[in-house]
Protein backbone atom coordinates (compact mmCIF):
# COMPACT_ATOMS: atom_id res chain seq x y z
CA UNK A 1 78.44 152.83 93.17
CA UNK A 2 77.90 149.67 95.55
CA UNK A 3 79.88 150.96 97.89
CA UNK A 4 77.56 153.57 99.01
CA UNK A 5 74.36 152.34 97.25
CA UNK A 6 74.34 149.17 98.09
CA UNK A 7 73.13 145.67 96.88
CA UNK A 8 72.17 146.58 92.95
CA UNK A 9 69.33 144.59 93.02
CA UNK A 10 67.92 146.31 96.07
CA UNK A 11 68.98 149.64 94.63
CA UNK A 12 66.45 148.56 91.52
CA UNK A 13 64.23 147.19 93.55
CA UNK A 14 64.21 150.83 95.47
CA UNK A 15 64.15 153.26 92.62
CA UNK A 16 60.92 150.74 91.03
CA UNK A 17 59.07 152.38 94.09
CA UNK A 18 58.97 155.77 93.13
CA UNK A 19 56.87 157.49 90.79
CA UNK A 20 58.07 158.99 87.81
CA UNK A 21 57.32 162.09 88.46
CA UNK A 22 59.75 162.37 91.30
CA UNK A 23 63.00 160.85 89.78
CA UNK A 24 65.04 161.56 86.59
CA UNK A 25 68.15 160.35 84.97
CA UNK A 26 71.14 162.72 84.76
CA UNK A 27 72.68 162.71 81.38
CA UNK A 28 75.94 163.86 79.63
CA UNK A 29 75.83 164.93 76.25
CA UNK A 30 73.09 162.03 75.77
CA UNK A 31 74.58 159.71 77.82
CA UNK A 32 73.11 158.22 80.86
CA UNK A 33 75.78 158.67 84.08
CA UNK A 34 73.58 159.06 87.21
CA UNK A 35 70.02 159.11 88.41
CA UNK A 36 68.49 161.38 91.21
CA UNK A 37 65.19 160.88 93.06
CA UNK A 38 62.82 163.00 95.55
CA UNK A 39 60.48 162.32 98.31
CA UNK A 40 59.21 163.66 101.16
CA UNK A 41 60.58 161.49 104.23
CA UNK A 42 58.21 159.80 106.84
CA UNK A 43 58.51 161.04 109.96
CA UNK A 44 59.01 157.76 111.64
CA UNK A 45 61.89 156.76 109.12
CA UNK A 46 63.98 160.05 110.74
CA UNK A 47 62.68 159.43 113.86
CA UNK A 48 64.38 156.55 113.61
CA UNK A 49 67.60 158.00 112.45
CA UNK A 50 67.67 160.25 115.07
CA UNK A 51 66.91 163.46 112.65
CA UNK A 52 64.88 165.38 115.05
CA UNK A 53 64.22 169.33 114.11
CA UNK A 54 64.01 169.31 110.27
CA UNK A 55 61.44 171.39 108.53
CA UNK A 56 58.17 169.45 108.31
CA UNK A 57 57.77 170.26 104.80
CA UNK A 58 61.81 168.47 104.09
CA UNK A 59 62.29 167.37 100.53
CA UNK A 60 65.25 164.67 100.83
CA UNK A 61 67.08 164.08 97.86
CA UNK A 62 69.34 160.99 96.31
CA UNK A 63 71.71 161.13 93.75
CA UNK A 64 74.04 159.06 92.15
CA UNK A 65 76.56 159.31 89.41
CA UNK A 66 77.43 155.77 88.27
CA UNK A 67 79.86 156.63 85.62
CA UNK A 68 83.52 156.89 87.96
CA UNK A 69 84.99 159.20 84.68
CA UNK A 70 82.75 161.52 85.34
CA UNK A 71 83.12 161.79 89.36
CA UNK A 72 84.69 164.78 90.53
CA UNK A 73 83.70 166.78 87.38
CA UNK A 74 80.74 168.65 88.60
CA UNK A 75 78.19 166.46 86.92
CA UNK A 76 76.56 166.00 90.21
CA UNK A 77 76.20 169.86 91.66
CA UNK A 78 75.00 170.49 88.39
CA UNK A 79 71.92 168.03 88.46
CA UNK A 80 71.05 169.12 91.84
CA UNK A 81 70.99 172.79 91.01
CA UNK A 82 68.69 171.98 88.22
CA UNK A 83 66.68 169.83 90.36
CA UNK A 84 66.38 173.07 93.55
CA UNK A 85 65.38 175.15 90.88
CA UNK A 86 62.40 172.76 89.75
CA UNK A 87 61.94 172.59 93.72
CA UNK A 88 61.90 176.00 94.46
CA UNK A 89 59.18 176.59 91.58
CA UNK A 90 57.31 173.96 92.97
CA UNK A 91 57.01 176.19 96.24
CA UNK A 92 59.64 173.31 98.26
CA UNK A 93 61.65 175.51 101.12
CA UNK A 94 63.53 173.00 102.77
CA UNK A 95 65.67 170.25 100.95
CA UNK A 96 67.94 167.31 102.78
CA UNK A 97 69.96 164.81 101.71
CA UNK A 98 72.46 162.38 103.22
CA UNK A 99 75.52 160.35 102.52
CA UNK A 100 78.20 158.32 104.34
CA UNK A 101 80.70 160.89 106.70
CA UNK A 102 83.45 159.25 104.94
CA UNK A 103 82.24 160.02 101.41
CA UNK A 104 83.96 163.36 100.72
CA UNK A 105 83.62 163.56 97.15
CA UNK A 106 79.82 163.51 97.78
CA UNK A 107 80.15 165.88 100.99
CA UNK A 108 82.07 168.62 99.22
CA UNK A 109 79.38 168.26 95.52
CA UNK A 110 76.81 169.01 98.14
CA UNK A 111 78.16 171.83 99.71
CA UNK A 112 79.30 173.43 96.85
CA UNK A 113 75.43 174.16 95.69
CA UNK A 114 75.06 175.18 99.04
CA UNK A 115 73.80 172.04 101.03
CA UNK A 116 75.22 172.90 105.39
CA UNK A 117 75.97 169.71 107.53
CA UNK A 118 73.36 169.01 109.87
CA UNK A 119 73.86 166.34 112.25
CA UNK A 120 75.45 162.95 111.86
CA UNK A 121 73.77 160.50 112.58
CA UNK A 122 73.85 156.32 112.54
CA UNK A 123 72.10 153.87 109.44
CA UNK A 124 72.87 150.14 109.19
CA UNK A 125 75.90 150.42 111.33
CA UNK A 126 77.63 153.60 109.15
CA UNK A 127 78.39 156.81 110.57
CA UNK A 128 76.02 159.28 107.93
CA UNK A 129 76.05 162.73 107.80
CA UNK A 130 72.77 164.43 106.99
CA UNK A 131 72.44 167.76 104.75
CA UNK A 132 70.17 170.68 104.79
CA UNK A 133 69.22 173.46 101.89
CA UNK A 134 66.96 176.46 102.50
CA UNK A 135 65.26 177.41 99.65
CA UNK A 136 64.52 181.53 99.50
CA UNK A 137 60.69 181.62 97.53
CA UNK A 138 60.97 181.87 93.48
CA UNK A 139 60.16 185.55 92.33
């Protein structure tokens, strides 16, 4: 999980920030494995990044599955088709997320609930590749 998330502490520190009603734990069979969090982005922070041409109304998205016994099992597409759905409802159209280029355990989870590459781009020296969902209107 530090590999891609980082200093714990900071992690903490990070996921402290945001407001309850925009982050939830992902459980399996009552056990805590992961944890996923939404927020719209500021503009200057993909500015920044390089992310020009996103949807101004972008949702980006973070997930994590801490539990390595459970990577690879679809624990992850799973919480983030529950979470579009909630989106959706909520009247979001446009959803991001990114991860490192060379995480493709976390590239091919995304695209399996339908997440395209959109541009790689450069964060704290990485090569990152950057995600996009459209979400069609709930009816």
């Amino acid at each position: 999980m530090a590999r891609w998330w980082g200093d714990p502490d900071h992690a903490l520190a990070a996921i402290r920030e945001h407001s309850p009603t925009t982050q939830a734990l992902i459980a399996v069979d009552d056990r805590p494995v992961g944890y996923l969090c939404w927020q719209k982005p500021e503009p200057e922070e993909l500015a920044a990044a390089g992310l020009n041409g996103l949807p101004a109304d972008l949702i980006d998205v973070d997930i994590l599955i801490g539990e390595p016994d459970l990577i690879g099992l679809g624990v992850g597409p799973r919480a983030l088709s529950l979470l579009l759905e909630r989106l959706r409802a909520e009247g979001v159209s446009s959803v991001g997320m990114a991860t490192a280029a060379d995480n493709r355990i976390a590239l091919r989870a995304y695209e399996k609930v339908g997440f395209q590459r959109f541009q790689v781009f450069h964060e704290a020296g990485q090569e990152m590749c950057y995600l996009v969902r459209t979400l069609e209107p709930a009816g």
